[in-house]
C-alpha atoms as a PDB file:
ATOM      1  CA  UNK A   1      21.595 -22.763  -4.260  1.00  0.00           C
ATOM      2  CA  UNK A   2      20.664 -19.645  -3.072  1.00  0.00           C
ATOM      3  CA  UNK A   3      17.114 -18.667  -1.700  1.00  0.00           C
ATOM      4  CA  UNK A   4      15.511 -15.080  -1.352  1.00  0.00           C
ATOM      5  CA  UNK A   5      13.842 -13.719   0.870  1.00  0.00           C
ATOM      6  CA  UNK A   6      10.568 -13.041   1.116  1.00  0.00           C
ATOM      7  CA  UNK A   7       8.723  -9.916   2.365  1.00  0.00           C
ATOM      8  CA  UNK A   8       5.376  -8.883   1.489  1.00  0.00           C
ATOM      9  CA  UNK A   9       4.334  -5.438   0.843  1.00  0.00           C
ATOM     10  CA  UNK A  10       1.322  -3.615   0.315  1.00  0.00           C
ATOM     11  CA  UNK A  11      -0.411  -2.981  -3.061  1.00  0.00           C
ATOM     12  CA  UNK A  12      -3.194  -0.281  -3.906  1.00  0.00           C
ATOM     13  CA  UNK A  13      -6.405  -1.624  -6.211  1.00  0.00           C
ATOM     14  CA  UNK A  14      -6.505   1.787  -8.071  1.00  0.00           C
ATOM     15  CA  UNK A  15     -10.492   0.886  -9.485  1.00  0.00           C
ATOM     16  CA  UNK A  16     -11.759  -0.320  -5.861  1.00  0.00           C
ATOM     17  CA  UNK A  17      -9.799   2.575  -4.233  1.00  0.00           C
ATOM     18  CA  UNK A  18     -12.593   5.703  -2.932  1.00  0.00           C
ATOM     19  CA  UNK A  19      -9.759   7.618  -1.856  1.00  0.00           C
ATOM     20  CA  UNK A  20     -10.751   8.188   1.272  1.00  0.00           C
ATOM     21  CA  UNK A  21      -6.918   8.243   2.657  1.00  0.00           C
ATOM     22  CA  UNK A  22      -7.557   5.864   6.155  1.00  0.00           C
ATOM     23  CA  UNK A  23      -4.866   4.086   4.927  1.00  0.00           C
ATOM     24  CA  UNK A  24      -2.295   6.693   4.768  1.00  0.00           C
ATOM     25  CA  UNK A  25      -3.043   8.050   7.865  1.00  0.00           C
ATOM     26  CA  UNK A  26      -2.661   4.914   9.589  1.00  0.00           C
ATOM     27  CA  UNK A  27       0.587   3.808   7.992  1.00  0.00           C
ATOM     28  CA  UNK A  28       3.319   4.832  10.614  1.00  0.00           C
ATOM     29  CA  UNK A  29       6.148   4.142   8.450  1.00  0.00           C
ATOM     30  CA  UNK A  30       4.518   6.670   5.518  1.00  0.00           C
ATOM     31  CA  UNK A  31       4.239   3.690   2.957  1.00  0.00           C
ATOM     32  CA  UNK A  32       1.433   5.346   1.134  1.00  0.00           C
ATOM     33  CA  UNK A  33       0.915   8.728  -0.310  1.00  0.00           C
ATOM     34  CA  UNK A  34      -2.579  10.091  -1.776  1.00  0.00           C
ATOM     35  CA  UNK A  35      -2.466  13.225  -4.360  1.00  0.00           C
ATOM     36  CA  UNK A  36      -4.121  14.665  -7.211  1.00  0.00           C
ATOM     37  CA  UNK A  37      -1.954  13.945 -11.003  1.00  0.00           C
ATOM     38  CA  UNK A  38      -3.655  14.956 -13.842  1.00  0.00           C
ATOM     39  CA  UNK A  39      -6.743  16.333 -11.737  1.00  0.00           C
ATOM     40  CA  UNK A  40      -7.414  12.711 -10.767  1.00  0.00           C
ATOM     41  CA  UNK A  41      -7.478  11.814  -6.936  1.00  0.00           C
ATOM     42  CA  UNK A  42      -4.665   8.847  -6.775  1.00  0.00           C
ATOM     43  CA  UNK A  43      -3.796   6.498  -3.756  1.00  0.00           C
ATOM     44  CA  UNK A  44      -0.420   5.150  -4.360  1.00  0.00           C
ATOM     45  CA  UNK A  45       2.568   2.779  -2.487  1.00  0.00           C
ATOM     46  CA  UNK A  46       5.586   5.505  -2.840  1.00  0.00           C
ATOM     47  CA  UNK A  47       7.965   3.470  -0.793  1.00  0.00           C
ATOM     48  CA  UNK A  48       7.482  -0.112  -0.424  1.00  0.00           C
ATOM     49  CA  UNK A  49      11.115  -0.342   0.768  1.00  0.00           C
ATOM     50  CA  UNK A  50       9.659   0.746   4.113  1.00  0.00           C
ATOM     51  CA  UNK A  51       7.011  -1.281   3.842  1.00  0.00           C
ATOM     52  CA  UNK A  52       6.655  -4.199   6.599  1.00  0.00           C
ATOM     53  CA  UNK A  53       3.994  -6.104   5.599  1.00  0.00           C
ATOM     54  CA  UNK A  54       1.998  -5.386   9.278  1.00  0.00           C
ATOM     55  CA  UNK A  55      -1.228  -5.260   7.382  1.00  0.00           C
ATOM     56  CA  UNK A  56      -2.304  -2.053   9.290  1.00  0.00           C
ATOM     57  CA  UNK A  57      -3.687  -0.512   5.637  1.00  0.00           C
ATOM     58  CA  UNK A  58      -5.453  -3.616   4.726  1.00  0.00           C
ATOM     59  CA  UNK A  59      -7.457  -4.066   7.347  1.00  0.00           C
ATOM     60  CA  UNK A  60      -8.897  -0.346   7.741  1.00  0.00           C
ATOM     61  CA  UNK A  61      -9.402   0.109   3.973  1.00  0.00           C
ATOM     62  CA  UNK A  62     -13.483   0.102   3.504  1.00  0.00           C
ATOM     63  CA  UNK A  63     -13.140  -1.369  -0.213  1.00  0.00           C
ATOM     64  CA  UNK A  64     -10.584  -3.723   0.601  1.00  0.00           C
ATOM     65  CA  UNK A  65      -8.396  -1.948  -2.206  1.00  0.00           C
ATOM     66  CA  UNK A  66      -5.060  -2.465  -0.710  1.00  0.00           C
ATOM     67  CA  UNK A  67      -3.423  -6.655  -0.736  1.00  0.00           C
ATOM     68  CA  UNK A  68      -0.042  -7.664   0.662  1.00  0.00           C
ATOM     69  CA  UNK A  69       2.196  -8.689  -2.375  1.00  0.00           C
ATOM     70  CA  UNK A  70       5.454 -11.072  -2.222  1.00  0.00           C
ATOM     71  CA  UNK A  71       8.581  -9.283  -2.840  1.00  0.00           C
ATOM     72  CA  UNK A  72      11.636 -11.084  -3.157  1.00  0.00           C
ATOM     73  CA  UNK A  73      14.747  -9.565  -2.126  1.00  0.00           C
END
Protein backbone atom coordinates (compact mmCIF):
# COMPACT_ATOMS: atom_id res chain seq x y z
CA UNK A 1 0.00 0.00 0.00
CA UNK A 2 1.17 3.18 -0.70
CA UNK A 3 0.91 6.31 1.66
CA UNK A 4 1.13 10.14 0.72
CA UNK A 5 2.54 12.56 2.04
CA UNK A 6 1.37 15.10 3.87
CA UNK A 7 2.17 18.86 3.79
CA UNK A 8 0.06 21.55 4.94
CA UNK A 9 -0.35 24.77 3.25
CA UNK A 10 -1.87 27.93 3.87
CA UNK A 11 -5.48 28.94 3.04
CA UNK A 12 -7.01 32.60 2.83
CA UNK A 13 -10.73 33.14 4.65
CA UNK A 14 -11.77 35.57 1.80
CA UNK A 15 -15.00 37.05 4.27
CA UNK A 16 -12.65 37.45 7.51
CA UNK A 17 -9.81 38.78 5.27
CA UNK A 18 -9.39 43.11 5.82
CA UNK A 19 -6.81 43.06 3.34
CA UNK A 20 -4.44 44.60 5.11
CA UNK A 21 -1.47 42.54 3.23
CA UNK A 22 0.85 41.62 6.71
CA UNK A 23 0.70 38.41 5.45
CA UNK A 24 2.21 38.86 2.14
CA UNK A 25 4.81 40.86 3.27
CA UNK A 26 5.91 38.45 5.71
CA UNK A 27 5.82 35.37 3.51
CA UNK A 28 9.54 34.93 2.35
CA UNK A 29 8.83 32.34 -0.09
CA UNK A 30 5.99 34.84 -1.92
CA UNK A 31 3.10 32.28 -1.16
CA UNK A 32 0.52 34.99 -1.18
CA UNK A 33 -0.36 37.71 -3.54
CA UNK A 34 -2.99 40.66 -2.77
CA UNK A 35 -4.62 42.63 -5.93
CA UNK A 36 -7.59 44.31 -7.05
CA UNK A 37 -10.03 41.84 -9.80
CA UNK A 38 -13.09 43.22 -10.63
CA UNK A 39 -12.43 46.49 -8.46
CA UNK A 40 -12.55 44.22 -5.41
CA UNK A 41 -9.42 44.16 -3.03
CA UNK A 42 -8.52 40.17 -3.01
CA UNK A 43 -5.92 38.28 -0.76
CA UNK A 44 -5.14 35.09 -2.43
CA UNK A 45 -2.57 31.73 -2.08
CA UNK A 46 -0.99 31.97 -5.83
CA UNK A 47 1.51 29.27 -5.20
CA UNK A 48 0.96 26.82 -2.58
CA UNK A 49 3.62 24.63 -4.24
CA UNK A 50 6.06 26.89 -2.38
CA UNK A 51 4.24 26.86 0.43
CA UNK A 52 5.94 25.23 3.70
CA UNK A 53 3.50 25.20 6.10
CA UNK A 54 5.92 27.55 8.69
CA UNK A 55 2.81 29.30 9.82
CA UNK A 56 4.55 32.75 9.50
CA UNK A 57 1.02 34.22 7.77
CA UNK A 58 -1.15 32.72 10.34
CA UNK A 59 0.13 33.99 13.14
CA UNK A 60 0.49 37.83 12.04
CA UNK A 61 -2.94 37.90 10.33
CA UNK A 62 -5.22 40.29 12.77
CA UNK A 63 -8.56 38.35 11.68
CA UNK A 64 -7.11 35.09 11.81
CA UNK A 65 -8.22 34.72 8.01
CA UNK A 66 -5.48 32.53 6.85
CA UNK A 67 -5.51 28.26 8.28
CA UNK A 68 -2.93 25.65 7.34
CA UNK A 69 -4.72 23.02 5.08
CA UNK A 70 -3.53 19.21 4.46
CA UNK A 71 -2.30 18.62 1.06
CA UNK A 72 -1.50 15.32 0.01
CA UNK A 73 1.10 14.78 -2.44
Amino acid sequence: MFWKKRKLIANVIEDKCCHCRCCVRICSHHVLEAAVVQGKNVTFVNRPDRCTGCGKCVAICPKEAIELIDKYC
